[in-house]
Protein backbone atom coordinates (compact mmCIF):
# COMPACT_ATOMS: atom_id res chain seq x y z
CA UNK A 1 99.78 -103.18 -95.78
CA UNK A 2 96.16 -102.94 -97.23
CA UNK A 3 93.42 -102.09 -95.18
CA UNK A 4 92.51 -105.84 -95.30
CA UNK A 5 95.27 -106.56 -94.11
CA UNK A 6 95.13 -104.70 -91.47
CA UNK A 7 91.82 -105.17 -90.26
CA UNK A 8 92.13 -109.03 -90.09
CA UNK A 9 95.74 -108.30 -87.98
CA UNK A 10 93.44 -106.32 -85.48
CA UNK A 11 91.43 -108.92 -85.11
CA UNK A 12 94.11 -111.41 -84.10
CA UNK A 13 94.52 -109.41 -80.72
CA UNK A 14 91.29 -110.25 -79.81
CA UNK A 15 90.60 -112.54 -77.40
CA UNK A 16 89.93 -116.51 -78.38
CA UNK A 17 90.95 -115.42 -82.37
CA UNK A 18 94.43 -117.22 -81.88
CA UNK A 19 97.36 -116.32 -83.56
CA UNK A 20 97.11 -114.60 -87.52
CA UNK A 21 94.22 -115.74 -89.74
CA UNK A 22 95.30 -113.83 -92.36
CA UNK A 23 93.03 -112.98 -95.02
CA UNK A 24 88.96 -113.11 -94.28
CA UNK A 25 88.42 -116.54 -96.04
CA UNK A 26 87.15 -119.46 -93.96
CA UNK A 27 89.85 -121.85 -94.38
CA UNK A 28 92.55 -119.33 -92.75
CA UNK A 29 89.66 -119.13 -89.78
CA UNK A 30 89.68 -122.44 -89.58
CA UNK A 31 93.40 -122.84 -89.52
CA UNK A 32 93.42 -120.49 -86.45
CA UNK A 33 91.17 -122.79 -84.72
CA UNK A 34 87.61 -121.13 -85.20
CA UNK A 35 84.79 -123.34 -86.36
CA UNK A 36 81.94 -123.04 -88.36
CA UNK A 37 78.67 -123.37 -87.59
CA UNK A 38 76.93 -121.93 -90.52
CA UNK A 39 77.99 -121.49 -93.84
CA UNK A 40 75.83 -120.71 -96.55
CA UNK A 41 75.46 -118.75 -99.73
CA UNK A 42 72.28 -116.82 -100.05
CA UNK A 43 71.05 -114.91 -103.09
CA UNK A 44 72.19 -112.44 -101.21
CA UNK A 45 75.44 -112.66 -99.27
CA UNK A 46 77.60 -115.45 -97.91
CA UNK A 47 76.93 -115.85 -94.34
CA UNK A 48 79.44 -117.44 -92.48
CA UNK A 49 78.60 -118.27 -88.35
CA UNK A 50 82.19 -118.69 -85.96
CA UNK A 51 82.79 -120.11 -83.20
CA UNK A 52 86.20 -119.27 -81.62
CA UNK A 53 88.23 -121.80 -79.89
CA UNK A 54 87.58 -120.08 -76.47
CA UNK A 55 83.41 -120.60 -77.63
CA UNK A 56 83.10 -116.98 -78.55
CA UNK A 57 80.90 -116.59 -81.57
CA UNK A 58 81.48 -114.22 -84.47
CA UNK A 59 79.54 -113.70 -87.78
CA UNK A 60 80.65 -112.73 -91.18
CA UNK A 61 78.36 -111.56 -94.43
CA UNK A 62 80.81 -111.16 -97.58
CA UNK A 63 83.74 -111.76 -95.20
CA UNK A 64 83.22 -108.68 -93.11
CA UNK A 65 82.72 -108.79 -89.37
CA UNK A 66 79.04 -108.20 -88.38
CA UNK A 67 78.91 -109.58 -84.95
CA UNK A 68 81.20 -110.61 -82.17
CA UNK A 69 80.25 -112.07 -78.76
CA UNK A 70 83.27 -110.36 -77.11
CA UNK A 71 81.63 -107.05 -77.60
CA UNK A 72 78.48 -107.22 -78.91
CA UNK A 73 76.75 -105.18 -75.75
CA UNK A 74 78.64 -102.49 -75.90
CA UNK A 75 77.17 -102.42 -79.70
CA UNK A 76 73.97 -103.47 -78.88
CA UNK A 77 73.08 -100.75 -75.56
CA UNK A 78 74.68 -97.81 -76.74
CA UNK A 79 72.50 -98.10 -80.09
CA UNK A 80 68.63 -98.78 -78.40
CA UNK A 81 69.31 -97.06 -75.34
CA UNK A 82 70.92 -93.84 -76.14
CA UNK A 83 68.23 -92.79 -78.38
CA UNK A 84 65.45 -92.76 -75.76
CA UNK A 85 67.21 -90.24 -73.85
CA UNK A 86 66.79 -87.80 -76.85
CA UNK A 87 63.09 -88.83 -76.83
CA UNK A 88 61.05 -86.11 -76.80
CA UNK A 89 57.27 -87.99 -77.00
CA UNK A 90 56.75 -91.66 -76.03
CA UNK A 91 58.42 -94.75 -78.44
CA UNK A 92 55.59 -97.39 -78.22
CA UNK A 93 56.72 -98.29 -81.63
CA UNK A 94 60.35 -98.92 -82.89
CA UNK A 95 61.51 -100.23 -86.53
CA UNK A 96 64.99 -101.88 -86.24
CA UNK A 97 66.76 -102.90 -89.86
CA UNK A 98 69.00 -105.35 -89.30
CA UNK A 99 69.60 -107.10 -86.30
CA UNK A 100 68.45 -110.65 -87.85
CA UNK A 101 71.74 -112.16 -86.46
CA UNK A 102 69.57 -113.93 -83.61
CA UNK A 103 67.91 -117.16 -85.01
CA UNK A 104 70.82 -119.87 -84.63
CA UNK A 105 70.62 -121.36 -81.47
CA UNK A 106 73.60 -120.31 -80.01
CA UNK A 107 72.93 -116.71 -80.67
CA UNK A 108 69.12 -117.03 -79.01
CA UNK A 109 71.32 -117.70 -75.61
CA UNK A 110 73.08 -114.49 -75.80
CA UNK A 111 69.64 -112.11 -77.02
CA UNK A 112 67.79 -114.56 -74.79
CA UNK A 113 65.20 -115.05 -77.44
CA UNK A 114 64.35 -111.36 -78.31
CA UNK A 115 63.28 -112.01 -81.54
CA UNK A 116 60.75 -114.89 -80.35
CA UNK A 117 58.69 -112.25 -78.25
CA UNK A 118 54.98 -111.62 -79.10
CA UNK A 119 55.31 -108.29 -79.36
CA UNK A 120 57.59 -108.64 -82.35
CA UNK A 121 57.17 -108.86 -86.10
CA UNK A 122 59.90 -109.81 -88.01
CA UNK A 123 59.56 -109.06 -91.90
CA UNK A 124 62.02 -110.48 -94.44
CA UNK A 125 62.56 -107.62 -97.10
CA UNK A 126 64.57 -104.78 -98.64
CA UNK A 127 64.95 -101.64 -96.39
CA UNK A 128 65.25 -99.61 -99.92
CA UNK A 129 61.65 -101.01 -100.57
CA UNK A 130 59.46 -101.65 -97.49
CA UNK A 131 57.44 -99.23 -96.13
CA UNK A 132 54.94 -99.63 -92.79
CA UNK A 133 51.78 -99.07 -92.68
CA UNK A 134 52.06 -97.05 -89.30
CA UNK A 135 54.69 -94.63 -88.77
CA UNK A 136 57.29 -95.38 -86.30
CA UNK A 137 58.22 -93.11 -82.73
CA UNK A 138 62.25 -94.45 -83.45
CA UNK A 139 64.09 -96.60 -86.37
CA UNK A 140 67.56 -98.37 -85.03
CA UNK A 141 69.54 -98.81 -88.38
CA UNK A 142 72.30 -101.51 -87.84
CA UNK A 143 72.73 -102.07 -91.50
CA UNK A 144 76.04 -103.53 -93.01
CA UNK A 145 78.69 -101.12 -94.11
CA UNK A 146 79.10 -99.26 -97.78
CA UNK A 147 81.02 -101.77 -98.48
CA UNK A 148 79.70 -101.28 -102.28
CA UNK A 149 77.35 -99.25 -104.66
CA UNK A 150 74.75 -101.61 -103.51
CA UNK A 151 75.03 -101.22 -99.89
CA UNK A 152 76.27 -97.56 -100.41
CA UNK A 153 72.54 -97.03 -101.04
CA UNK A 154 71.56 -97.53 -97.79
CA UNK A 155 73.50 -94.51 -96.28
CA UNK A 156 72.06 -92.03 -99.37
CA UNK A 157 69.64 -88.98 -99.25
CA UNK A 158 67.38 -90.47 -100.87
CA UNK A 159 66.96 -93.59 -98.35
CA UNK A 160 67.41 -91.46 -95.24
CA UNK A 161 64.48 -89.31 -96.70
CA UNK A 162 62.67 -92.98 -96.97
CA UNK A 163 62.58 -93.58 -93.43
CA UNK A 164 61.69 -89.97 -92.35
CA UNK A 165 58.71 -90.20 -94.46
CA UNK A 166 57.93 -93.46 -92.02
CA UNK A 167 58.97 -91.19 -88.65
CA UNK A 168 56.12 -90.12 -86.01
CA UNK A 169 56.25 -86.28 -87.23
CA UNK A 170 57.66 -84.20 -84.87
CA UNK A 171 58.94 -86.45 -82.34
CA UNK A 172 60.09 -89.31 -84.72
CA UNK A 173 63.56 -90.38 -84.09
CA UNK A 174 66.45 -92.47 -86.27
CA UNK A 175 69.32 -93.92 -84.80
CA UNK A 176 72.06 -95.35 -86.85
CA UNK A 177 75.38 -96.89 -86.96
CA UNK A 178 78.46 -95.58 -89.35
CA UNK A 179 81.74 -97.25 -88.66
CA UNK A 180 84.21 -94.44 -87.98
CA UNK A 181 86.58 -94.34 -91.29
CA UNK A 182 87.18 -90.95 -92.39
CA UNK A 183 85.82 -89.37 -94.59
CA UNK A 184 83.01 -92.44 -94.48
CA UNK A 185 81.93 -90.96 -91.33
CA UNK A 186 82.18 -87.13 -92.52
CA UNK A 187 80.04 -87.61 -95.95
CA UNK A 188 77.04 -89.97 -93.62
CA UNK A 189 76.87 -87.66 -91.52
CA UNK A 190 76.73 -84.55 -93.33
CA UNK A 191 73.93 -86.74 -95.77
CA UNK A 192 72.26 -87.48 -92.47
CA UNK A 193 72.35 -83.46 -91.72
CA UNK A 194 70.72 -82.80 -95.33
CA UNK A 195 67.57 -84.70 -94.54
CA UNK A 196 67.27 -84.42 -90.65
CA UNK A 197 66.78 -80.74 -88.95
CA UNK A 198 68.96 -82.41 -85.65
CA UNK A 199 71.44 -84.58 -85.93
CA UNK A 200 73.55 -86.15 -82.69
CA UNK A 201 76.57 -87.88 -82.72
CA UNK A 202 77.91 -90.19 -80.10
CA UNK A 203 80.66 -92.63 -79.99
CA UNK A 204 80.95 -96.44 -78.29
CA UNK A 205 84.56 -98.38 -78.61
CA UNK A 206 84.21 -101.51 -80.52
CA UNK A 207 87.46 -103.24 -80.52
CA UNK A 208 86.30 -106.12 -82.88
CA UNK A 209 85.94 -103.51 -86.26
CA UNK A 210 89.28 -101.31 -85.44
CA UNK A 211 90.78 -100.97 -87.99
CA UNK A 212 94.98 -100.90 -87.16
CA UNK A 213 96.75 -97.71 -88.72
């Protein structure tokens, strides 16, 4: 069995995916009863928004899992909150990549329109390029996996020493996710190590991206 294949068989335990969708294409979701929403194909990415016959909603980029409303809190917390317990100065401002998954409708119920507060500026570019004008007290990475060369840029050296050139020196902080795949998780972390004198890690169980074994 491939690791596909095994992935998408996890994911047919969860709760309201209904029997075995088989491979991560959206007419085997849609056999197992999940509709779509949104389904589009960027310049980018293919972005493809679920809903689950039991109303859960799940999104896809590329056919990989991004987001699940079965789980997403236990995501969501244990990547903003843990980090100010490390804090060492105050975080007055925080950089987050990712986390655009919030403009559809249905998924400005579940953040409760976040993204649609005052206080926050959302800018539409490449993490490998953009660079703030102010430095920020704590970065929250939830950036897809290295799924390819592409994205694999996004967990190198050379970006990590990107955003600690944007850090509050000193107290700056940078809080990322790295799916646990050995040795995925071994060579981010020890990259992560090469760039940052402290590096913490902490785990959070996502059943949604298990992969079965």
């Amino acid at each position: 069995m491939t690791d596909l294949e095994q992935y998408w068989k996890r994911l047919t335990e969860l709760p309201g995916i209904v029997k075995r969708p088989g491979e991560a294409k959206l007419g085997a979701l849609k056999d197992a009863g999940a509709r779509a929403l949104v389904e589009e194909q960027t310049d980018f990415q293919r972005i493809l928004l679920l809903e689950t016959p039991k109303k859960e909603m799940m999104l896809l980029l590329d056919g990989e899992i991004q987001f699940y409303s079965g789980d997403e809190h236990r995501f969501h917390e244990s990547l903003a909150v843990v980090p100010f317990l490390y804090s060492r100065g105050s975080v007055r401002r925080v950089g987050v990549m990712g986390g655009g998954d919030g403009t559809h409708p249905r998924l400005l119920e579940l953040n409760r329109g976040s993204l649609l507060d005052g206080r926050v500026e959302i800018v539409n570019t490449d993490a490998l390029s953009y660079r703030s004008e102010e430095p920020f007290d704590l970065i929250l990475g939830d950036l897809p996996d290295p799924t390819s060369s592409v994205l694999g840029r996004l967990y190198s050296r050379e970006f990590y020493m990107h955003l600690r050139e944007q850090l509050t020196p000193e107290d700056g902080l940078l809080a990322v996710q790295i799916v646990y795949l050995p040795p995925l998780f071994d060579g981010v972390l020890s990259t992560l190590r090469a760039v940052f004198p402290q590096v913490r890690e902490y785990a959070v169980w996502m059943y949604s991206f298990v992969r079965a074994g």
